[in-house]
PDB file of N, CA and C in Angstrom:
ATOM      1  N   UNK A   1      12.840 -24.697  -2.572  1.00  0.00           N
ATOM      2  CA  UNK A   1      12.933 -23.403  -3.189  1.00  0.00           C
ATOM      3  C   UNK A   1      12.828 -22.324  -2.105  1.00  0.00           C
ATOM      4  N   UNK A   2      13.704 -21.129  -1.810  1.00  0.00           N
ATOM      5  CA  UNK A   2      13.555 -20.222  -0.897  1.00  0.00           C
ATOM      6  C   UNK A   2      12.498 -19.218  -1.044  1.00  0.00           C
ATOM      7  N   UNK A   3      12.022 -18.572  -0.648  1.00  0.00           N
ATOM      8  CA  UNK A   3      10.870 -17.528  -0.770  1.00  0.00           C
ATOM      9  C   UNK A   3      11.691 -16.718  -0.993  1.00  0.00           C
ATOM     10  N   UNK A   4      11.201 -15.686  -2.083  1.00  0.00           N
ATOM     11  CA  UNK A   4      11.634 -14.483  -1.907  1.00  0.00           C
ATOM     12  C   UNK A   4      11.504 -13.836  -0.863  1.00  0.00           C
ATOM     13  N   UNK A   5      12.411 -12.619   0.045  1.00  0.00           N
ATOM     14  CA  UNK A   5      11.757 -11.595   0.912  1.00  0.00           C
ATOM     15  C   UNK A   5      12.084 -10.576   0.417  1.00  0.00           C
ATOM     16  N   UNK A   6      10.090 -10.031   0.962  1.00  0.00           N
ATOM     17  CA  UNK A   6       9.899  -8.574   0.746  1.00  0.00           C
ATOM     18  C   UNK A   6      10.833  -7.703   1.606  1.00  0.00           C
ATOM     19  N   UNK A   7      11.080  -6.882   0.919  1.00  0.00           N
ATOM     20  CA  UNK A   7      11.676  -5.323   1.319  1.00  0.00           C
ATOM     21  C   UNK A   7      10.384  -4.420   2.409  1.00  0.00           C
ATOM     22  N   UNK A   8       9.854  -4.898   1.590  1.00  0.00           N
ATOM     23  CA  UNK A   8       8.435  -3.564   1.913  1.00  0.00           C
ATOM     24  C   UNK A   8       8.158  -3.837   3.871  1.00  0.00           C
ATOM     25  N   UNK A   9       7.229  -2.726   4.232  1.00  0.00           N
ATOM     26  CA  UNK A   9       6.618  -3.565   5.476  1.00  0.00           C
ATOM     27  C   UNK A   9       5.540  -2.349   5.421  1.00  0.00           C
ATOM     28  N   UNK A  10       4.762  -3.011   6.366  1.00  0.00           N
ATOM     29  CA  UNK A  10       2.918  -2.558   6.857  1.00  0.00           C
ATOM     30  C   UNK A  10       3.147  -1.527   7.729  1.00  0.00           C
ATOM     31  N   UNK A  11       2.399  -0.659   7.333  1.00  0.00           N
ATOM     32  CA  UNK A  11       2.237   0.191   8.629  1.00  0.00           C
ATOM     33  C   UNK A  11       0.617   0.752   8.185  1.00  0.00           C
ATOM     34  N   UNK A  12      -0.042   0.561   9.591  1.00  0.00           N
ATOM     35  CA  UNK A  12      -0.952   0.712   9.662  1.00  0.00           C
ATOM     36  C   UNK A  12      -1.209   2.318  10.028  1.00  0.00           C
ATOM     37  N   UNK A  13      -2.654   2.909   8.913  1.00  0.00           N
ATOM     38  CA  UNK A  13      -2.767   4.927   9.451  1.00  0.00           C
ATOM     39  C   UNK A  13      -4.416   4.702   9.281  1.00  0.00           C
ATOM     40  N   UNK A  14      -4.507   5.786  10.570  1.00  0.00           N
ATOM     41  CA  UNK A  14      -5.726   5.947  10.586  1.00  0.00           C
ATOM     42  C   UNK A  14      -6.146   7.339   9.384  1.00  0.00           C
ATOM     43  N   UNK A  15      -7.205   7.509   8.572  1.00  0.00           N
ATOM     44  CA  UNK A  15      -7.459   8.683   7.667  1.00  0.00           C
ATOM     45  C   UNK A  15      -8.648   8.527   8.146  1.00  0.00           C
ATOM     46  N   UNK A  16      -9.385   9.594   7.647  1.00  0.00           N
ATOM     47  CA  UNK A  16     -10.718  10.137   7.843  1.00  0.00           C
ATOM     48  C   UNK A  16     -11.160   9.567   6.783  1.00  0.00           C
ATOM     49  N   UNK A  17     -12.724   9.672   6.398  1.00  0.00           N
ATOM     50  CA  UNK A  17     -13.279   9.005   5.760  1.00  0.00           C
ATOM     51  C   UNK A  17     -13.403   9.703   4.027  1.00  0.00           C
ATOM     52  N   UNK A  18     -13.690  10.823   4.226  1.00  0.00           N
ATOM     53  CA  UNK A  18     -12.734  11.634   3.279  1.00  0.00           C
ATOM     54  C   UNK A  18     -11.518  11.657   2.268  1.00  0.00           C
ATOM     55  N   UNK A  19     -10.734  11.461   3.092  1.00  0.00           N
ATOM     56  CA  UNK A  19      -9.549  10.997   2.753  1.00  0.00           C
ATOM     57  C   UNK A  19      -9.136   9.477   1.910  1.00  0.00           C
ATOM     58  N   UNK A  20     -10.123   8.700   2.981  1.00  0.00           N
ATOM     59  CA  UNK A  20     -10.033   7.348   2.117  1.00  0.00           C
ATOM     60  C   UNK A  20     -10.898   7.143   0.935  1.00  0.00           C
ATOM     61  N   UNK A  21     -11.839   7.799   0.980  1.00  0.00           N
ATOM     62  CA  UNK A  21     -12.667   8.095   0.097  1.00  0.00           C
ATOM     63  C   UNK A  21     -12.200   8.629  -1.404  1.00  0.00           C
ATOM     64  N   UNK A  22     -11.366   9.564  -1.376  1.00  0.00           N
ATOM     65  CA  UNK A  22      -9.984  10.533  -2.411  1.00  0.00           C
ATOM     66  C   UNK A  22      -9.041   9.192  -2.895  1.00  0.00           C
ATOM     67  N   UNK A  23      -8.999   8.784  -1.590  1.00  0.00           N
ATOM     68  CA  UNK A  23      -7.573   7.706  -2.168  1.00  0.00           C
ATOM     69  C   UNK A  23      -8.078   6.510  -2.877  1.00  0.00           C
ATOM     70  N   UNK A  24      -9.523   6.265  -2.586  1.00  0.00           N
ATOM     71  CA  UNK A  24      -9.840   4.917  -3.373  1.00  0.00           C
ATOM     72  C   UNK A  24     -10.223   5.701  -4.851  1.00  0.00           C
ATOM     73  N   UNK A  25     -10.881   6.983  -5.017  1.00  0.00           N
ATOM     74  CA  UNK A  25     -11.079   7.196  -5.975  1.00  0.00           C
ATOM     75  C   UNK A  25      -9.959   7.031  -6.993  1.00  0.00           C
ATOM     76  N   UNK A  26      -8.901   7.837  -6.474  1.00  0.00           N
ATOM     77  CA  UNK A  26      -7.483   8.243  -7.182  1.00  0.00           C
ATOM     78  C   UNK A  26      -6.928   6.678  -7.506  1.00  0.00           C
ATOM     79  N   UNK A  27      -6.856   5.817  -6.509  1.00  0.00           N
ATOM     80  CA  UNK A  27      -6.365   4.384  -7.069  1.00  0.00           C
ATOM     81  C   UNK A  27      -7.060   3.671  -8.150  1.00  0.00           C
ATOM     82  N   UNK A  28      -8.316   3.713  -8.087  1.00  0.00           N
ATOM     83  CA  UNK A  28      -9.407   3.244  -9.411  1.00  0.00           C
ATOM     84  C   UNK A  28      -9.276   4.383 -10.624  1.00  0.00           C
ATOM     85  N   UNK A  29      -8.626   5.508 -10.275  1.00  0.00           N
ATOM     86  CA  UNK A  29      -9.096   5.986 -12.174  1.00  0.00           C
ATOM     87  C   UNK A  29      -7.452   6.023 -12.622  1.00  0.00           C
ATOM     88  N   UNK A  30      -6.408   5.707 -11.437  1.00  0.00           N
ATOM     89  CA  UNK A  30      -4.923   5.382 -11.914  1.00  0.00           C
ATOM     90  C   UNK A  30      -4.859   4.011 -12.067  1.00  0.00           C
ATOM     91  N   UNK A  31      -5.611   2.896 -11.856  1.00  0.00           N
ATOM     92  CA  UNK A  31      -5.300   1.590 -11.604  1.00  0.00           C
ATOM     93  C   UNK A  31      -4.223   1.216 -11.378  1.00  0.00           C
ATOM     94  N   UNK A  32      -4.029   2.227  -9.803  1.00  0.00           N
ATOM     95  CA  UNK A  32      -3.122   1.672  -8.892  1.00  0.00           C
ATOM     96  C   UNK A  32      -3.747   0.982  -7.695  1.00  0.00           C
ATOM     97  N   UNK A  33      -2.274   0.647  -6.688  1.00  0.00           N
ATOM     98  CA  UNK A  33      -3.093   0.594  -5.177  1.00  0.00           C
ATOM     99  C   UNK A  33      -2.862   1.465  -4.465  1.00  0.00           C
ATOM    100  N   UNK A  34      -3.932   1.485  -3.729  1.00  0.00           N
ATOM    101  CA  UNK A  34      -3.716   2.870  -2.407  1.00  0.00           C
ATOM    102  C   UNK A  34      -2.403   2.280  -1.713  1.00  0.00           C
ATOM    103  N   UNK A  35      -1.590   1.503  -1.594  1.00  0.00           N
ATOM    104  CA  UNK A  35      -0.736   0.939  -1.066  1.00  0.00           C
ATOM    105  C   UNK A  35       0.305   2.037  -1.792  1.00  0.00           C
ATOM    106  N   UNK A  36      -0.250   1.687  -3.241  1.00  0.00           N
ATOM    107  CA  UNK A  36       1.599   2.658  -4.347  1.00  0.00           C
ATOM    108  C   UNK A  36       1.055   3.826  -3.625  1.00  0.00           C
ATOM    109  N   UNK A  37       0.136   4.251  -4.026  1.00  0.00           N
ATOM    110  CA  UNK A  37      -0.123   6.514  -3.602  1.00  0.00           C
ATOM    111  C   UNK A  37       0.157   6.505  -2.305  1.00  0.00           C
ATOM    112  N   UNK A  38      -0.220   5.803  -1.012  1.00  0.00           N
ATOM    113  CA  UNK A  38       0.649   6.369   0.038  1.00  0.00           C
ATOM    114  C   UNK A  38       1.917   5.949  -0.024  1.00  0.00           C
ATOM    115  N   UNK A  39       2.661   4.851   0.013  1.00  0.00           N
ATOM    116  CA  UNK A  39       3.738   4.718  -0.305  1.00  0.00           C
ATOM    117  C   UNK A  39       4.626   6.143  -1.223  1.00  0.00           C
ATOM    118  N   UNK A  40       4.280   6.799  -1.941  1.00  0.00           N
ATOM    119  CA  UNK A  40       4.739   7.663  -2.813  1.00  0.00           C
ATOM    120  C   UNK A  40       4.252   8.829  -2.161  1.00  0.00           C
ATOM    121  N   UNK A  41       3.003   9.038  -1.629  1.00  0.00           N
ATOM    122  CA  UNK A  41       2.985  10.469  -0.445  1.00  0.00           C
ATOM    123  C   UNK A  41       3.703  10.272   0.287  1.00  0.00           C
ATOM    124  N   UNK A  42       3.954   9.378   1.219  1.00  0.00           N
ATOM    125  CA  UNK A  42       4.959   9.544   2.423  1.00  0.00           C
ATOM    126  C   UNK A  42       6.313   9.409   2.146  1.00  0.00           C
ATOM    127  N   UNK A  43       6.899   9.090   0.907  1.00  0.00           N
ATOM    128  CA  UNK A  43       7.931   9.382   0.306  1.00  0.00           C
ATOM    129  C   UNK A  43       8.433  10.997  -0.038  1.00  0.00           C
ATOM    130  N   UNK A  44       7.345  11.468  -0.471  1.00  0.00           N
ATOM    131  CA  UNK A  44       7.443  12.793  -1.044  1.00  0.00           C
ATOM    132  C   UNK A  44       7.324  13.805   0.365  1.00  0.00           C
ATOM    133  N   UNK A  45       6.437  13.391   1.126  1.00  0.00           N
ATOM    134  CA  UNK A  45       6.281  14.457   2.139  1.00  0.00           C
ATOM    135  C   UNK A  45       7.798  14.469   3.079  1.00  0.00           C
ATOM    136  N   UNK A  46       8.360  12.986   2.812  1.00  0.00           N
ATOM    137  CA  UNK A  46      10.161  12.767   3.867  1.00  0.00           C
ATOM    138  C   UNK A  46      10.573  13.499   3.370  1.00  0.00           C
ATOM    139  N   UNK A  47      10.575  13.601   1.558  1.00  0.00           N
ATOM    140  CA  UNK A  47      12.098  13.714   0.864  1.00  0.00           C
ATOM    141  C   UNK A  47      11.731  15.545   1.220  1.00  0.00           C
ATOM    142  N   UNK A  48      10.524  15.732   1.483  1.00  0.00           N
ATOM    143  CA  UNK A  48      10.526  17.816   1.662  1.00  0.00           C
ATOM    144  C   UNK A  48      11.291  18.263   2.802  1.00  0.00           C
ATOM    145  N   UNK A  49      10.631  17.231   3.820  1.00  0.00           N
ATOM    146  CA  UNK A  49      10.491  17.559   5.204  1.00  0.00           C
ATOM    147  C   UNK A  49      12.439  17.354   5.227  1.00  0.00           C
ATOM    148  N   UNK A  50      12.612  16.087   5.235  1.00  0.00           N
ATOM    149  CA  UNK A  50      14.266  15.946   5.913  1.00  0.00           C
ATOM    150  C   UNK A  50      15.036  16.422   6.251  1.00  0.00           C
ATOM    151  N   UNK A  51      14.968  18.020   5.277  1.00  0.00           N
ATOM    152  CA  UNK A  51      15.887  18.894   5.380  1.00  0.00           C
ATOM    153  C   UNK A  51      15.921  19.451   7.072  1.00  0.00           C
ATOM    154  N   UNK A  52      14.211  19.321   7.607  1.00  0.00           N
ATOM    155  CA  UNK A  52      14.168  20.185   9.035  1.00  0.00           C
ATOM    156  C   UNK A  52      15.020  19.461   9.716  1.00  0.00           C
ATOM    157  N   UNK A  53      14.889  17.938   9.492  1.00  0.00           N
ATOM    158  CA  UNK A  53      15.724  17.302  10.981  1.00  0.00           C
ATOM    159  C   UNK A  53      16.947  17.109  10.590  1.00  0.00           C
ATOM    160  N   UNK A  54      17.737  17.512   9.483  1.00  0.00           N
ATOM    161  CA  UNK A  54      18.717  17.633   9.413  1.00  0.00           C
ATOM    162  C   UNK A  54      19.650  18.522   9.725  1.00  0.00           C
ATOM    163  N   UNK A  55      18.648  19.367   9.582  1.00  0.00           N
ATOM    164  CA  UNK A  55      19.632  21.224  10.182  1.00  0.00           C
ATOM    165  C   UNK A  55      19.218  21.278  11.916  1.00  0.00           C
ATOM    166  N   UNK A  56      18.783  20.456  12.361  1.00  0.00           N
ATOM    167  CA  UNK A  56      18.005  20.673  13.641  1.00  0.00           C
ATOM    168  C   UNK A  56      19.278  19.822  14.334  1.00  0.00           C
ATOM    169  N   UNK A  57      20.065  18.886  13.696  1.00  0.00           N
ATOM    170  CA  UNK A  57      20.552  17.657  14.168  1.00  0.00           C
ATOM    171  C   UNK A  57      22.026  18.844  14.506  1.00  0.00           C
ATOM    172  N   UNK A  58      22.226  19.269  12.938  1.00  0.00           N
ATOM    173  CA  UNK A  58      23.284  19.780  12.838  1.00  0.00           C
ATOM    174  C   UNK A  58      23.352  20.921  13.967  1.00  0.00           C
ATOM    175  N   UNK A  59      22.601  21.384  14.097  1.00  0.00           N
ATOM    176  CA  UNK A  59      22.721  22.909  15.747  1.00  0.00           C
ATOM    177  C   UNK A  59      22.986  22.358  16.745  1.00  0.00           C
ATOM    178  N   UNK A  60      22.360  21.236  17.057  1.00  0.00           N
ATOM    179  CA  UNK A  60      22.194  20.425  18.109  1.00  0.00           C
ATOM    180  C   UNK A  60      23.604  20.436  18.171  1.00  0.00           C
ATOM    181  N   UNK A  61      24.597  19.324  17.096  1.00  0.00           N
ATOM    182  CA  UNK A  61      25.557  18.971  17.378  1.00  0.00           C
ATOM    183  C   UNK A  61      26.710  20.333  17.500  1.00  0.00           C
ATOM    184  N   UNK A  62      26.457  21.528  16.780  1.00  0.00           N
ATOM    185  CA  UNK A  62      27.121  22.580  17.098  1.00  0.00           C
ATOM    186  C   UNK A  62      27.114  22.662  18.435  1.00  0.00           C
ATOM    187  N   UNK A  63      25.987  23.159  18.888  1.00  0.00           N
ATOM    188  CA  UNK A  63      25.985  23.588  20.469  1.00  0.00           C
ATOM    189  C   UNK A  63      26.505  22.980  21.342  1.00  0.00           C
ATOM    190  N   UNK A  64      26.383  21.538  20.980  1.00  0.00           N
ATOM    191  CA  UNK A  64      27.280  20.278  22.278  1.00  0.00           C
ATOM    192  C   UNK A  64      28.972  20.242  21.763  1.00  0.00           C
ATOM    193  N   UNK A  65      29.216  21.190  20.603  1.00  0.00           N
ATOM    194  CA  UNK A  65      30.470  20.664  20.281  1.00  0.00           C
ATOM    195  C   UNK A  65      31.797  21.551  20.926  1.00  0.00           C
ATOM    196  N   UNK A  66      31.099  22.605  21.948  1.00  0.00           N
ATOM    197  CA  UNK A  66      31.785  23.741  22.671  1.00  0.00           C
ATOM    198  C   UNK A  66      32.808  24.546  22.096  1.00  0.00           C
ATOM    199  N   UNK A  67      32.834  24.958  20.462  1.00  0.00           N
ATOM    200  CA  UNK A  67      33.030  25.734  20.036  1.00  0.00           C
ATOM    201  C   UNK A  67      31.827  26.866  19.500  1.00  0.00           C
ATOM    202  N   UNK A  68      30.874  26.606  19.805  1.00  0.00           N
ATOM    203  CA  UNK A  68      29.508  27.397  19.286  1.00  0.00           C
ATOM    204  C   UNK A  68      29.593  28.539  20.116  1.00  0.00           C
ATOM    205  N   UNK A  69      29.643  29.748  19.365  1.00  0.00           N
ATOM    206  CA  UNK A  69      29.472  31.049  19.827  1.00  0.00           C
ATOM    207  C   UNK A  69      27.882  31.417  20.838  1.00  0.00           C
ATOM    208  N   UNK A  70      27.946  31.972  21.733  1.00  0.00           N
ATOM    209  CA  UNK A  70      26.827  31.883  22.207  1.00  0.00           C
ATOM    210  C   UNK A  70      26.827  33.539  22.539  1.00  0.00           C
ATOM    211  N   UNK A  71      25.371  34.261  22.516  1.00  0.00           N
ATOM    212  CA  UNK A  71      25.155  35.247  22.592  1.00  0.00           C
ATOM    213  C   UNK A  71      24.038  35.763  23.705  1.00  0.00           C
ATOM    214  N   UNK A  72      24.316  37.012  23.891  1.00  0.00           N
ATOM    215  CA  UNK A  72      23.025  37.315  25.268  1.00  0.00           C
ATOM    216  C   UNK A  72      21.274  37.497  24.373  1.00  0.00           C
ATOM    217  N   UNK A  73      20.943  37.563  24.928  1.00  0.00           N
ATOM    218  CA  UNK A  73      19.567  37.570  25.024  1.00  0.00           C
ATOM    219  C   UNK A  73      19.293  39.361  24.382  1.00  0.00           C
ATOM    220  N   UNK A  74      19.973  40.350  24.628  1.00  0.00           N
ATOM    221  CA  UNK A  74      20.224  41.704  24.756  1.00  0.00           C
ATOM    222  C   UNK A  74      21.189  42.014  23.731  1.00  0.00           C
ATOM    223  N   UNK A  75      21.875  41.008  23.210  1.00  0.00           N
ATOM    224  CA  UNK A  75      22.863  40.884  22.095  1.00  0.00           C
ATOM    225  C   UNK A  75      21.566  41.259  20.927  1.00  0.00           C
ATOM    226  N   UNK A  76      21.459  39.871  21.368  1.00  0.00           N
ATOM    227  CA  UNK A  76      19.446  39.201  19.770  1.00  0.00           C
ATOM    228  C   UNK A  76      19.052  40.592  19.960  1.00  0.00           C
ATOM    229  N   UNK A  77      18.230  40.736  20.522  1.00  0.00           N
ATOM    230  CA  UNK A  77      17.659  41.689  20.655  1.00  0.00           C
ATOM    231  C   UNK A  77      18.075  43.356  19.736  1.00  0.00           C
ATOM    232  N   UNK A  78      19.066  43.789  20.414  1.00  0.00           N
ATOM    233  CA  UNK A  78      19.795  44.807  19.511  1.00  0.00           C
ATOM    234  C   UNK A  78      20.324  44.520  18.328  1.00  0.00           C
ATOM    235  N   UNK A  79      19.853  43.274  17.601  1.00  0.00           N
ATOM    236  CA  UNK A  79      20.587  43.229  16.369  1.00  0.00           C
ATOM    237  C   UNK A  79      19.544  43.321  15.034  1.00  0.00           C
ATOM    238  N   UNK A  80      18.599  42.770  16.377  1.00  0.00           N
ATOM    239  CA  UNK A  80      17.515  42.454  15.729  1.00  0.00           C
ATOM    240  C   UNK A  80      15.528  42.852  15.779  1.00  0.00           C
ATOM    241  N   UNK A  81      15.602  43.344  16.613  1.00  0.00           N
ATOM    242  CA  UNK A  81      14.653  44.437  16.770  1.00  0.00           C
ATOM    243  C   UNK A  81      14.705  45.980  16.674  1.00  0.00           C
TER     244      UNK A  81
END
């Protein structure tokens, strides 16, 4: 018979004591595991965040793509102060 394989994998985080303290509470009065609530925080905190390294990727690739307008320093400045 083959084993199923997991999808999932381990990653080990250090928290403060505090913190683990919150998360065991929150897993015992949800009768979950602290495994599901971080799993589902660090889901939620990607799906916010992504957007930064996505627009960060996208300038990037503007600027190397040598059609990107480029402006003086004295340009910014007078447009914008």
């Amino acid at each position: 018979m083959l084993e199923k394989q997991r999808k999932d994998k381990v990653v080990n985080v250090r928290v403060s004591a505090e913190t683990k303290n919150q998360l065991d509470e929150l897993a015992r009065i949800t009768k979950r595991s602290r495994a599901f609530h971080l799993d589902e925080a660090i889901a939620a905190y990607l799906q916010k965040n992504s957007w930064q390294i996505q627009a960060i990727q996208e300038a990037v690739d503007e600027a190397d793509s040598g059609t990107a307008k480029w402006i003086s320093q004295e340009e910014i400045e007078g447009k914008y102060l």
